[in-house]
Protein backbone atom coordinates (compact mmCIF):
# COMPACT_ATOMS: atom_id res chain seq x y z
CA UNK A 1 -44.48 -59.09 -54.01
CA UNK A 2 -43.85 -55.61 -52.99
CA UNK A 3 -46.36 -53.64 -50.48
CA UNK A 4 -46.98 -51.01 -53.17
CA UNK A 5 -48.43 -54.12 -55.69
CA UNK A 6 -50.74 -55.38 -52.77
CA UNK A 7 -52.37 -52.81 -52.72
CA UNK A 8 -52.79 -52.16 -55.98
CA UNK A 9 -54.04 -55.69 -56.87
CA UNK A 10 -56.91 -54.38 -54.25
CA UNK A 11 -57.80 -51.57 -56.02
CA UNK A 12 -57.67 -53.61 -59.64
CA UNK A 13 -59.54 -56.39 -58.43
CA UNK A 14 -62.46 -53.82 -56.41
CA UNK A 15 -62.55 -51.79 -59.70
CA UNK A 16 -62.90 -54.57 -61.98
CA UNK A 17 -65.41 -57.01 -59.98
CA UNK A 18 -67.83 -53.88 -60.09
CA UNK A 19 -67.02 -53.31 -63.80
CA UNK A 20 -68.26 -56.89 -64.86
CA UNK A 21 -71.19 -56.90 -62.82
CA UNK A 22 -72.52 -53.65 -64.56
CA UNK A 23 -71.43 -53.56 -68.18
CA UNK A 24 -73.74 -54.33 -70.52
CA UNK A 25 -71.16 -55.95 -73.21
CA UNK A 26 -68.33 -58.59 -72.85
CA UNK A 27 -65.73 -56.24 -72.39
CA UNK A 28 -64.05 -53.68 -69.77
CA UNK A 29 -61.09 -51.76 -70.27
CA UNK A 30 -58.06 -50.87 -67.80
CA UNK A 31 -55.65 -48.68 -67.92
CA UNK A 32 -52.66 -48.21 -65.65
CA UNK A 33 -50.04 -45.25 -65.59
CA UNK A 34 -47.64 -44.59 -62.81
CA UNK A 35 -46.42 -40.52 -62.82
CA UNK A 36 -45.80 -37.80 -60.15
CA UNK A 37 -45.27 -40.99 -57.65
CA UNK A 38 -48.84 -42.65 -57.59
CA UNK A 39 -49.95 -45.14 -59.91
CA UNK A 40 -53.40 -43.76 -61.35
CA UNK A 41 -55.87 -46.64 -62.57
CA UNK A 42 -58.93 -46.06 -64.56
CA UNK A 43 -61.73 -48.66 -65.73
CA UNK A 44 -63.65 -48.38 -68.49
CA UNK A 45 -67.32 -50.05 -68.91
CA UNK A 46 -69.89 -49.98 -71.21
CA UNK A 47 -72.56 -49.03 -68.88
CA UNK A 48 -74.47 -45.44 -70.06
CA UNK A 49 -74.98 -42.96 -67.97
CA UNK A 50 -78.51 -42.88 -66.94
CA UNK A 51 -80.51 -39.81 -68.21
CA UNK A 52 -83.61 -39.56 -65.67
CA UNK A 53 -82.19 -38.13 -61.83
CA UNK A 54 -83.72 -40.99 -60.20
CA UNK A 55 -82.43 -44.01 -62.31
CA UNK A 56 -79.10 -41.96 -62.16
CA UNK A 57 -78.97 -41.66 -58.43
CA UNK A 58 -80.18 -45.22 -57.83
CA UNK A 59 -77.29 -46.42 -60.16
CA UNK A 60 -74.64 -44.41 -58.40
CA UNK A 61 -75.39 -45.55 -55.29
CA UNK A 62 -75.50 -49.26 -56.22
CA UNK A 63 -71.87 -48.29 -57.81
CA UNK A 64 -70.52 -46.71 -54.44
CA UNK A 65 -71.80 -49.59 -52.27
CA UNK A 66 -70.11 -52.20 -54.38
CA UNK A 67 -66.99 -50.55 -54.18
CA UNK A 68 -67.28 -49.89 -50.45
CA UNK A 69 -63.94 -51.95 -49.95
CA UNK A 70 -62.52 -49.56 -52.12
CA UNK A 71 -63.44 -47.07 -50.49
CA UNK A 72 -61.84 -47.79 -47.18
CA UNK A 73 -58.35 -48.95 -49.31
CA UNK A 74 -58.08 -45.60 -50.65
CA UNK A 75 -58.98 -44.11 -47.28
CA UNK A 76 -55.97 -46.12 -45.82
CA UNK A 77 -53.40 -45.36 -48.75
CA UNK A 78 -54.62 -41.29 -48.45
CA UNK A 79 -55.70 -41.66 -52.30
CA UNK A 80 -58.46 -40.73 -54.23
CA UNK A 81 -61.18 -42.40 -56.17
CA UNK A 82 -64.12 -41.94 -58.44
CA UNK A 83 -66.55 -42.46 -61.43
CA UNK A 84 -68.87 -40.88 -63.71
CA UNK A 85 -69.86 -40.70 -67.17
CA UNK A 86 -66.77 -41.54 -69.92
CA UNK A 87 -65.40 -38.82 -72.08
CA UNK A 88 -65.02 -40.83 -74.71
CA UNK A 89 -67.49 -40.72 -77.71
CA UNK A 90 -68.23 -44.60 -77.23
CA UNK A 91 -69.39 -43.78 -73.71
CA UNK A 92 -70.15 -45.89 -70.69
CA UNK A 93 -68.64 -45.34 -67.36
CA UNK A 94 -64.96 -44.59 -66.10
CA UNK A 95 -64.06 -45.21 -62.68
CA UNK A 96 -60.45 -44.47 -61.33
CA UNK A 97 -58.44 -43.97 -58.45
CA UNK A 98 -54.92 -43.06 -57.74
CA UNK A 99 -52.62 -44.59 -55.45
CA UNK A 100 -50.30 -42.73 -53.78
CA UNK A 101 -46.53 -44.99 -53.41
CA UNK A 102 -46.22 -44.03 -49.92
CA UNK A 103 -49.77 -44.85 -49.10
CA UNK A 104 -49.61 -47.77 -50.45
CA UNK A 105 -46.30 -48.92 -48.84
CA UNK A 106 -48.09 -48.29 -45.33
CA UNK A 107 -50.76 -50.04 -46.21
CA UNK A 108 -48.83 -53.01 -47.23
CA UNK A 109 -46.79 -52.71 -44.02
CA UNK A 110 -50.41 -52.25 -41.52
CA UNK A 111 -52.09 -55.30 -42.83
């Protein structure tokens, strides 16, 4: 397996994991793409975005302390994560994250 697919097996699994445990409906979605040298990954979910600030800000930080493991991957790898509200007219959440190549080989090569 190369470094560059150990860590991105991580990410997949961290993303993913949270998905399930928050989506209302049987299914996620996941979408890779590798371009300018980084593989970008982005998770769909069928969770809404909450309307009332409180609910909203509860919800988010549930969210961010799941993926706390991601967190510190993507710290290690010098990449960048995220989530919010879907674009799409179905809605839900999207969370993503790229992964830098280079980051990801030296992360491979520190564990």
């Amino acid at each position: 397996m190369s470094l560059v697919t150990a860590a991105a097996i991580q990410v997949i699994s961290e993303l993913t994991s949270c998905a399930c445990l928050f989506t209302p409906s049987d299914s996620v979605y996941l979408s890779l793409r590798y371009r300018d040298d980084a593989l970008r990954i982005s998770l769909y979910d069928g969770h809404p975005h909450h309307t009332h600030r409180r609910l909203a800000a509860a919800c988010d930080g549930r969210r961010r302390s799941l993926l706390l493991l991601l967190a510190c991957v993507m710290h290690a790898c010098g990449g960048e994560w995220g989530f919010g509200a879907a674009p799409e007219p179905s809605g839900g959440t999207r969370m993503w994250a790229v992964l830098p190549r280079a980051g990801a080989r030296a992360y491979g090569r520190a564990a």
